[in-house]
PDB file of N, CA and C in Angstrom:
ATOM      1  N   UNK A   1       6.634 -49.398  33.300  1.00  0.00           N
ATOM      2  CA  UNK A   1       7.551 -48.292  33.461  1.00  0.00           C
ATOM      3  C   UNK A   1       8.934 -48.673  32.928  1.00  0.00           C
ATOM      4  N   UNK A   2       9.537 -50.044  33.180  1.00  0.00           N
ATOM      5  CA  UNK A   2      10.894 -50.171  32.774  1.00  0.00           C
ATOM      6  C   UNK A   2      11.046 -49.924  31.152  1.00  0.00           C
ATOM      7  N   UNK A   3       9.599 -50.350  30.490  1.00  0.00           N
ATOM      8  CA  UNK A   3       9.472 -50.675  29.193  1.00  0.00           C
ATOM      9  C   UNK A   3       9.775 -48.949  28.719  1.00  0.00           C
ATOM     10  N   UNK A   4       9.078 -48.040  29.087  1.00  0.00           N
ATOM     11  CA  UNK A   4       8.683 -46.392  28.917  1.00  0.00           C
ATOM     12  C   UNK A   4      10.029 -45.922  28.828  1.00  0.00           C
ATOM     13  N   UNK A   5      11.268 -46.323  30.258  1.00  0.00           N
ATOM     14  CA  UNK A   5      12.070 -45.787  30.443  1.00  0.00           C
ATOM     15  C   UNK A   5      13.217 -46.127  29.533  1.00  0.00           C
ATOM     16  N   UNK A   6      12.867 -47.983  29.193  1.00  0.00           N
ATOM     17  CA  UNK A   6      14.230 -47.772  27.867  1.00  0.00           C
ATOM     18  C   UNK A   6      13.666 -47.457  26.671  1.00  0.00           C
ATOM     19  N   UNK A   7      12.370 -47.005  26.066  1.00  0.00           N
ATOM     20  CA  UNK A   7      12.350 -46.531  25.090  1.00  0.00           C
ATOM     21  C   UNK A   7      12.772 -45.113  24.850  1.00  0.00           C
ATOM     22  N   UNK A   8      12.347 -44.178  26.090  1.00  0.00           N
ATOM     23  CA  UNK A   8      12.869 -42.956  26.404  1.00  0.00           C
ATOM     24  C   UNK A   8      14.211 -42.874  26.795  1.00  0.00           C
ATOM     25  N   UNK A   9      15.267 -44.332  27.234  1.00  0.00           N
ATOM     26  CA  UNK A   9      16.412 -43.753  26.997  1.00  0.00           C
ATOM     27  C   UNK A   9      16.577 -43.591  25.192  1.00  0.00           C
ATOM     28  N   UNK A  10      16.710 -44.853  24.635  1.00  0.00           N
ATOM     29  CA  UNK A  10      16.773 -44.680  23.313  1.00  0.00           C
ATOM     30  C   UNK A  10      16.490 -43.325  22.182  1.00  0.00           C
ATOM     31  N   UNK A  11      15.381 -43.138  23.052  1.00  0.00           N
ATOM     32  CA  UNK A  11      14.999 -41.733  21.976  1.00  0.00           C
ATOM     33  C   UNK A  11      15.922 -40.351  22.390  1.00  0.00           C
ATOM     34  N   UNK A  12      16.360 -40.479  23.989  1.00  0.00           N
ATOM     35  CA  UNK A  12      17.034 -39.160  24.747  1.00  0.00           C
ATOM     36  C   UNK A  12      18.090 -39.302  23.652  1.00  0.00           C
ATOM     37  N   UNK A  13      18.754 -40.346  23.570  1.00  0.00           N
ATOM     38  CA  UNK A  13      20.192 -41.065  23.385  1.00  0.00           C
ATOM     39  C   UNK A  13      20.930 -40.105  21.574  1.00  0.00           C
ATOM     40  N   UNK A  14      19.511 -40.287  21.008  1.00  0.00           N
ATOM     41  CA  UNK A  14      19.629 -39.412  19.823  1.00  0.00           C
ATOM     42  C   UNK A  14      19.649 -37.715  19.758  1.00  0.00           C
ATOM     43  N   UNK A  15      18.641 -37.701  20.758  1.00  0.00           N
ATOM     44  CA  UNK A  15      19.054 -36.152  20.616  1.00  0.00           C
ATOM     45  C   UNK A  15      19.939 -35.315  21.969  1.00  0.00           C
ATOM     46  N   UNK A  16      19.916 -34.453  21.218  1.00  0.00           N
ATOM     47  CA  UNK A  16      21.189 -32.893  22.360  1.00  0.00           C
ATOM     48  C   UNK A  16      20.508 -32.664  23.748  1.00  0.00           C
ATOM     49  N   UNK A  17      19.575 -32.974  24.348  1.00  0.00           N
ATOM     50  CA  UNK A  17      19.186 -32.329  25.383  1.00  0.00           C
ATOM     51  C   UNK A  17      20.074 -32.712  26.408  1.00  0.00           C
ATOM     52  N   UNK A  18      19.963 -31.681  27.173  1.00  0.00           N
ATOM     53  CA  UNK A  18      20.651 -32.177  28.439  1.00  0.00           C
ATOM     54  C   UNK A  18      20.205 -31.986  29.935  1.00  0.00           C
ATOM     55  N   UNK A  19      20.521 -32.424  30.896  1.00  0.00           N
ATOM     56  CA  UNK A  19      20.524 -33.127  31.801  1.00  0.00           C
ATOM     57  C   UNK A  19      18.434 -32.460  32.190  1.00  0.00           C
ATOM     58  N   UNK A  20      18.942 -31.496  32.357  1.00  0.00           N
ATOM     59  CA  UNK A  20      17.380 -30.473  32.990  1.00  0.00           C
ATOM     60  C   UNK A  20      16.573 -30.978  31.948  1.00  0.00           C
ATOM     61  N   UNK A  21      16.474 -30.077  30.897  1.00  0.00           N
ATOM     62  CA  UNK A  21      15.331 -30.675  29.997  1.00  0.00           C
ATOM     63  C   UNK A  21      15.553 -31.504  29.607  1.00  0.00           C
ATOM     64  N   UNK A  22      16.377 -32.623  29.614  1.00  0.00           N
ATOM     65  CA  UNK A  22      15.838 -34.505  29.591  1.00  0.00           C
ATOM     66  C   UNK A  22      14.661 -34.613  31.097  1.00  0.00           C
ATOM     67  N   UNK A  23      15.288 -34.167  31.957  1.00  0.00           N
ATOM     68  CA  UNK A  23      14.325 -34.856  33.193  1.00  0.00           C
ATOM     69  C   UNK A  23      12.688 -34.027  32.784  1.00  0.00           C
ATOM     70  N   UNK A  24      12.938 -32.909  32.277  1.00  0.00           N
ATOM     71  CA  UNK A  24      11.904 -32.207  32.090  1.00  0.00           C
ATOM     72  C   UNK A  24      10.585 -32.672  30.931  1.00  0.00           C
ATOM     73  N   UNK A  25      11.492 -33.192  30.072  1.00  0.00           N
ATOM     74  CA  UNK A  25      10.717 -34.090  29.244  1.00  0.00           C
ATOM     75  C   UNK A  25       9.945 -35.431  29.473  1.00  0.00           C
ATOM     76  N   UNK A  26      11.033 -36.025  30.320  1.00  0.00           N
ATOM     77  CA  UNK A  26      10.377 -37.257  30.709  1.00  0.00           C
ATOM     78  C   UNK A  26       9.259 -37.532  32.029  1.00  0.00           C
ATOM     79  N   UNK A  27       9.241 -36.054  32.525  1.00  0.00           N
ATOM     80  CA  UNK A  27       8.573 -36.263  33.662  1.00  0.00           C
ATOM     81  C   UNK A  27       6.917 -35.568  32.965  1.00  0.00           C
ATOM     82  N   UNK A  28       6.983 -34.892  31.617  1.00  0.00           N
ATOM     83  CA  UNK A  28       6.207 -34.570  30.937  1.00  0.00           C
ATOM     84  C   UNK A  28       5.135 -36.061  31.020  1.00  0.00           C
ATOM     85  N   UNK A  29       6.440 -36.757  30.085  1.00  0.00           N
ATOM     86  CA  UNK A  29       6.053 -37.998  29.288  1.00  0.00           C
ATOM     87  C   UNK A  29       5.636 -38.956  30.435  1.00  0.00           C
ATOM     88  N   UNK A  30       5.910 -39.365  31.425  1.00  0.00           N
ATOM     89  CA  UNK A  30       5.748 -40.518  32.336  1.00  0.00           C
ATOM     90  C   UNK A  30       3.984 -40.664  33.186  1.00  0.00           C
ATOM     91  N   UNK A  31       4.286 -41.283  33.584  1.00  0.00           N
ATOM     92  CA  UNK A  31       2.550 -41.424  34.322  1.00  0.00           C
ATOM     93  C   UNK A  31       2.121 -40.767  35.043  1.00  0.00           C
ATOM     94  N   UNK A  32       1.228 -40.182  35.594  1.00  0.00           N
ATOM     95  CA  UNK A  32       1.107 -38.983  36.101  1.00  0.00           C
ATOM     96  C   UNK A  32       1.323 -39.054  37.920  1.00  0.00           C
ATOM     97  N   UNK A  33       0.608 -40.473  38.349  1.00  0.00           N
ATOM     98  CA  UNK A  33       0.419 -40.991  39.661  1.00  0.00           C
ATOM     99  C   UNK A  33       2.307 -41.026  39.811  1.00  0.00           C
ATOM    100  N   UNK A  34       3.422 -41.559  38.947  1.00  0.00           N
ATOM    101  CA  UNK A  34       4.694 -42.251  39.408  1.00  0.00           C
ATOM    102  C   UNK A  34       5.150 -40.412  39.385  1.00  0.00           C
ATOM    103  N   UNK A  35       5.090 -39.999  38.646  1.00  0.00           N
ATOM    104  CA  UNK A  35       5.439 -38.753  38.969  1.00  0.00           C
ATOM    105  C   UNK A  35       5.500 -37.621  40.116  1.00  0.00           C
ATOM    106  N   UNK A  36       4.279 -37.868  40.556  1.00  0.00           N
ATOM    107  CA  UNK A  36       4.124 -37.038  41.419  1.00  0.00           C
ATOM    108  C   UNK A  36       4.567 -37.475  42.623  1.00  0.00           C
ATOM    109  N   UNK A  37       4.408 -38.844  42.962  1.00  0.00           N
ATOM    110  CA  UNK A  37       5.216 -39.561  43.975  1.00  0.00           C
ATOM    111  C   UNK A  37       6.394 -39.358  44.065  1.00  0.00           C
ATOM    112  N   UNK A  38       7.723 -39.106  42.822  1.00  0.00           N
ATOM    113  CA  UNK A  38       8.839 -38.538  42.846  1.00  0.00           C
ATOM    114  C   UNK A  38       9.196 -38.015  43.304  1.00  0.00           C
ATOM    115  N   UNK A  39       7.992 -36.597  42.488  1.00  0.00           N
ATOM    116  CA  UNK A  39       8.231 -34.861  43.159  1.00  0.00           C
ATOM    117  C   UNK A  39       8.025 -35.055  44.581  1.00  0.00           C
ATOM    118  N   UNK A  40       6.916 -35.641  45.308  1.00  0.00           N
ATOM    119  CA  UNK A  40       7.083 -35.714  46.526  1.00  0.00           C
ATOM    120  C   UNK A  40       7.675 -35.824  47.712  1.00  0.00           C
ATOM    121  N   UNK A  41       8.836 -36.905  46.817  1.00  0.00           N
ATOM    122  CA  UNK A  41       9.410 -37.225  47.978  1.00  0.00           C
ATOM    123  C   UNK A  41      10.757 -36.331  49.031  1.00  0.00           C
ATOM    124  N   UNK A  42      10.936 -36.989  49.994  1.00  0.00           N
ATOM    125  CA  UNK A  42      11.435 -36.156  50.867  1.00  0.00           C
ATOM    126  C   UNK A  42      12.961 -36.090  50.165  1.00  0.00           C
ATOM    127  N   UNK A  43      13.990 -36.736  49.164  1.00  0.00           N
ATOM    128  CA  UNK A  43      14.729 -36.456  48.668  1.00  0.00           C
ATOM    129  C   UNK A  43      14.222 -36.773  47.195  1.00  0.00           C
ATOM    130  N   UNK A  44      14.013 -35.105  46.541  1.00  0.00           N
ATOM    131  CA  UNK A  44      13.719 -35.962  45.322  1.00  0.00           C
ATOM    132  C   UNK A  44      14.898 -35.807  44.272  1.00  0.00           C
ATOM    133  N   UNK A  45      14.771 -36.792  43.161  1.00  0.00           N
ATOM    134  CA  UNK A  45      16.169 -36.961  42.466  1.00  0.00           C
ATOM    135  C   UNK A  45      16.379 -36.005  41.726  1.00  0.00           C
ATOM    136  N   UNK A  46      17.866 -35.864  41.408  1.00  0.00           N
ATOM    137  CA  UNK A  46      18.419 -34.561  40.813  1.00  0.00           C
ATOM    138  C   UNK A  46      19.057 -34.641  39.520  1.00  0.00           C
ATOM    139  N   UNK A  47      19.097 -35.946  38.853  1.00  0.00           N
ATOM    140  CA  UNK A  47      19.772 -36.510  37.487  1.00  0.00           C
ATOM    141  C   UNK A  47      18.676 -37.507  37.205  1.00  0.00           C
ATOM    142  N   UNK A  48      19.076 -37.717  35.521  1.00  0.00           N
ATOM    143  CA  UNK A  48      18.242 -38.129  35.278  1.00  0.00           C
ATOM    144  C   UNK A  48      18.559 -39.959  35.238  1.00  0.00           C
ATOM    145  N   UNK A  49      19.850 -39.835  35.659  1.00  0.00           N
ATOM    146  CA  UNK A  49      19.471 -41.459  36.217  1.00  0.00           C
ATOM    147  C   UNK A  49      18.759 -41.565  36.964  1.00  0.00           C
ATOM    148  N   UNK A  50      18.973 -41.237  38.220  1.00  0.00           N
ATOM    149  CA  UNK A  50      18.167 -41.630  39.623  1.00  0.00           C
ATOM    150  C   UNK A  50      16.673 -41.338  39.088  1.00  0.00           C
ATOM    151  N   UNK A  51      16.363 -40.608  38.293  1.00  0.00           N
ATOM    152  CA  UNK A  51      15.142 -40.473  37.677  1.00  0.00           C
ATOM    153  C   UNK A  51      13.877 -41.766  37.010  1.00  0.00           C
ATOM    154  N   UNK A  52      15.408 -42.076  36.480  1.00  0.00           N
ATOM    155  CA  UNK A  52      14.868 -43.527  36.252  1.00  0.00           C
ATOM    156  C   UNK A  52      14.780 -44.614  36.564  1.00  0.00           C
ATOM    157  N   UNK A  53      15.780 -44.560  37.473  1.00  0.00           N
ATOM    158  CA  UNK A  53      15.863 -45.689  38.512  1.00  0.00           C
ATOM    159  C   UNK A  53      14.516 -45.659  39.896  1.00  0.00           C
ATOM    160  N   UNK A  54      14.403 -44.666  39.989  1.00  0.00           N
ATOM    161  CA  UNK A  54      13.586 -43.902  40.970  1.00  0.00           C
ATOM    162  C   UNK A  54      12.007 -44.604  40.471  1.00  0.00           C
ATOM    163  N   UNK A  55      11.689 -44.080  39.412  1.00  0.00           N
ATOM    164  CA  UNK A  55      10.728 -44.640  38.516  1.00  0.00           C
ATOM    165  C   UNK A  55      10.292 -45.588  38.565  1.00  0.00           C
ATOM    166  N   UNK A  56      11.135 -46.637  38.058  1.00  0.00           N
ATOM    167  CA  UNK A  56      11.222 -48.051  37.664  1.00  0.00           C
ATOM    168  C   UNK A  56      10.943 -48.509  38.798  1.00  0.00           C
ATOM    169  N   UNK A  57      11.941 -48.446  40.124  1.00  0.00           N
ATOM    170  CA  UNK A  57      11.416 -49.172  41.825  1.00  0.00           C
ATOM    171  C   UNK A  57       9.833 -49.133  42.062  1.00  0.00           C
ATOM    172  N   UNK A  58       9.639 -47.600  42.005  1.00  0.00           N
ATOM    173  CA  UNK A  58       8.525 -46.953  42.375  1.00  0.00           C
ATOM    174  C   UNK A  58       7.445 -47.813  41.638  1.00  0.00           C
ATOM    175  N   UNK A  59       7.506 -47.880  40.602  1.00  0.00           N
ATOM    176  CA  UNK A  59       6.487 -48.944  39.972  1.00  0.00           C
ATOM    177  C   UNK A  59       6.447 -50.313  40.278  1.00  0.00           C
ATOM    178  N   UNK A  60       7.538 -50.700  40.045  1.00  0.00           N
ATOM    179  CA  UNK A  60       7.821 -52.362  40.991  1.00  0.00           C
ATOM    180  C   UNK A  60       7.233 -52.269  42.146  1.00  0.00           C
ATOM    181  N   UNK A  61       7.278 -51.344  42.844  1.00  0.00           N
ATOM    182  CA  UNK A  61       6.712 -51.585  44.338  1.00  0.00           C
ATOM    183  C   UNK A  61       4.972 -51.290  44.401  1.00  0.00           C
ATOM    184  N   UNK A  62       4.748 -50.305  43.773  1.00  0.00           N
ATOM    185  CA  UNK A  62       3.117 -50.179  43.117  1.00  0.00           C
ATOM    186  C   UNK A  62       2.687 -51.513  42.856  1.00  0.00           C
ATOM    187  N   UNK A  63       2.900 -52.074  41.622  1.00  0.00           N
ATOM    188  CA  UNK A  63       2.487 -52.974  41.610  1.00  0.00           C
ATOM    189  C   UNK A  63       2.628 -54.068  42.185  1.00  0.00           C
ATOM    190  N   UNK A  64       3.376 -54.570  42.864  1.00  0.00           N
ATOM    191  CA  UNK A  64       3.496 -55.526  43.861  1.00  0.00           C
ATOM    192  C   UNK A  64       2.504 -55.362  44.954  1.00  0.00           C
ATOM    193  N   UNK A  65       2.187 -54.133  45.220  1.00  0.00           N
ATOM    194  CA  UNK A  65       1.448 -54.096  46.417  1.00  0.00           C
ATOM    195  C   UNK A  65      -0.394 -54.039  46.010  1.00  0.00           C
ATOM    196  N   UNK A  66      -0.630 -54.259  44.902  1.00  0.00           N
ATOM    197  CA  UNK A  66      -1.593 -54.350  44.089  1.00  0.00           C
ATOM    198  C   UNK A  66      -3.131 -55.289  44.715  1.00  0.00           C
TER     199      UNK A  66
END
């Protein structure tokens, strides 16, 4: 996931989208299981940092618990 998220910053970084359809894109693009765990949660994030930060934990902790 960290790998996904800086290639998808890089690619956001070039183009105009903004804030909504960036998150909208990337939640397209991302894994389907880390995703939905997102949407789930009892605060879910509202920018697309915390998006990615959100992400990135969420997977660290997945796999750790492996």
């Amino acid at each position: 996931m960290e790998e996904f998220v800086q290639k998808f910053k890089r690619t956001a970084k070039g183009n105009r989208y903004e804030e909504r359809p960036l998150i909208k894109e990337l939640k397209r693009e991302m894994n389907v299981m880390i995703r939905r765990k997102l949407m789930e949660a009892k605060r879910p994030s509202t920018s697309i940092k915390q998006w990615y930060e959100c992400a990135t934990n969420l997977n660290r902790h997945w796999r750790e618990s492996r």
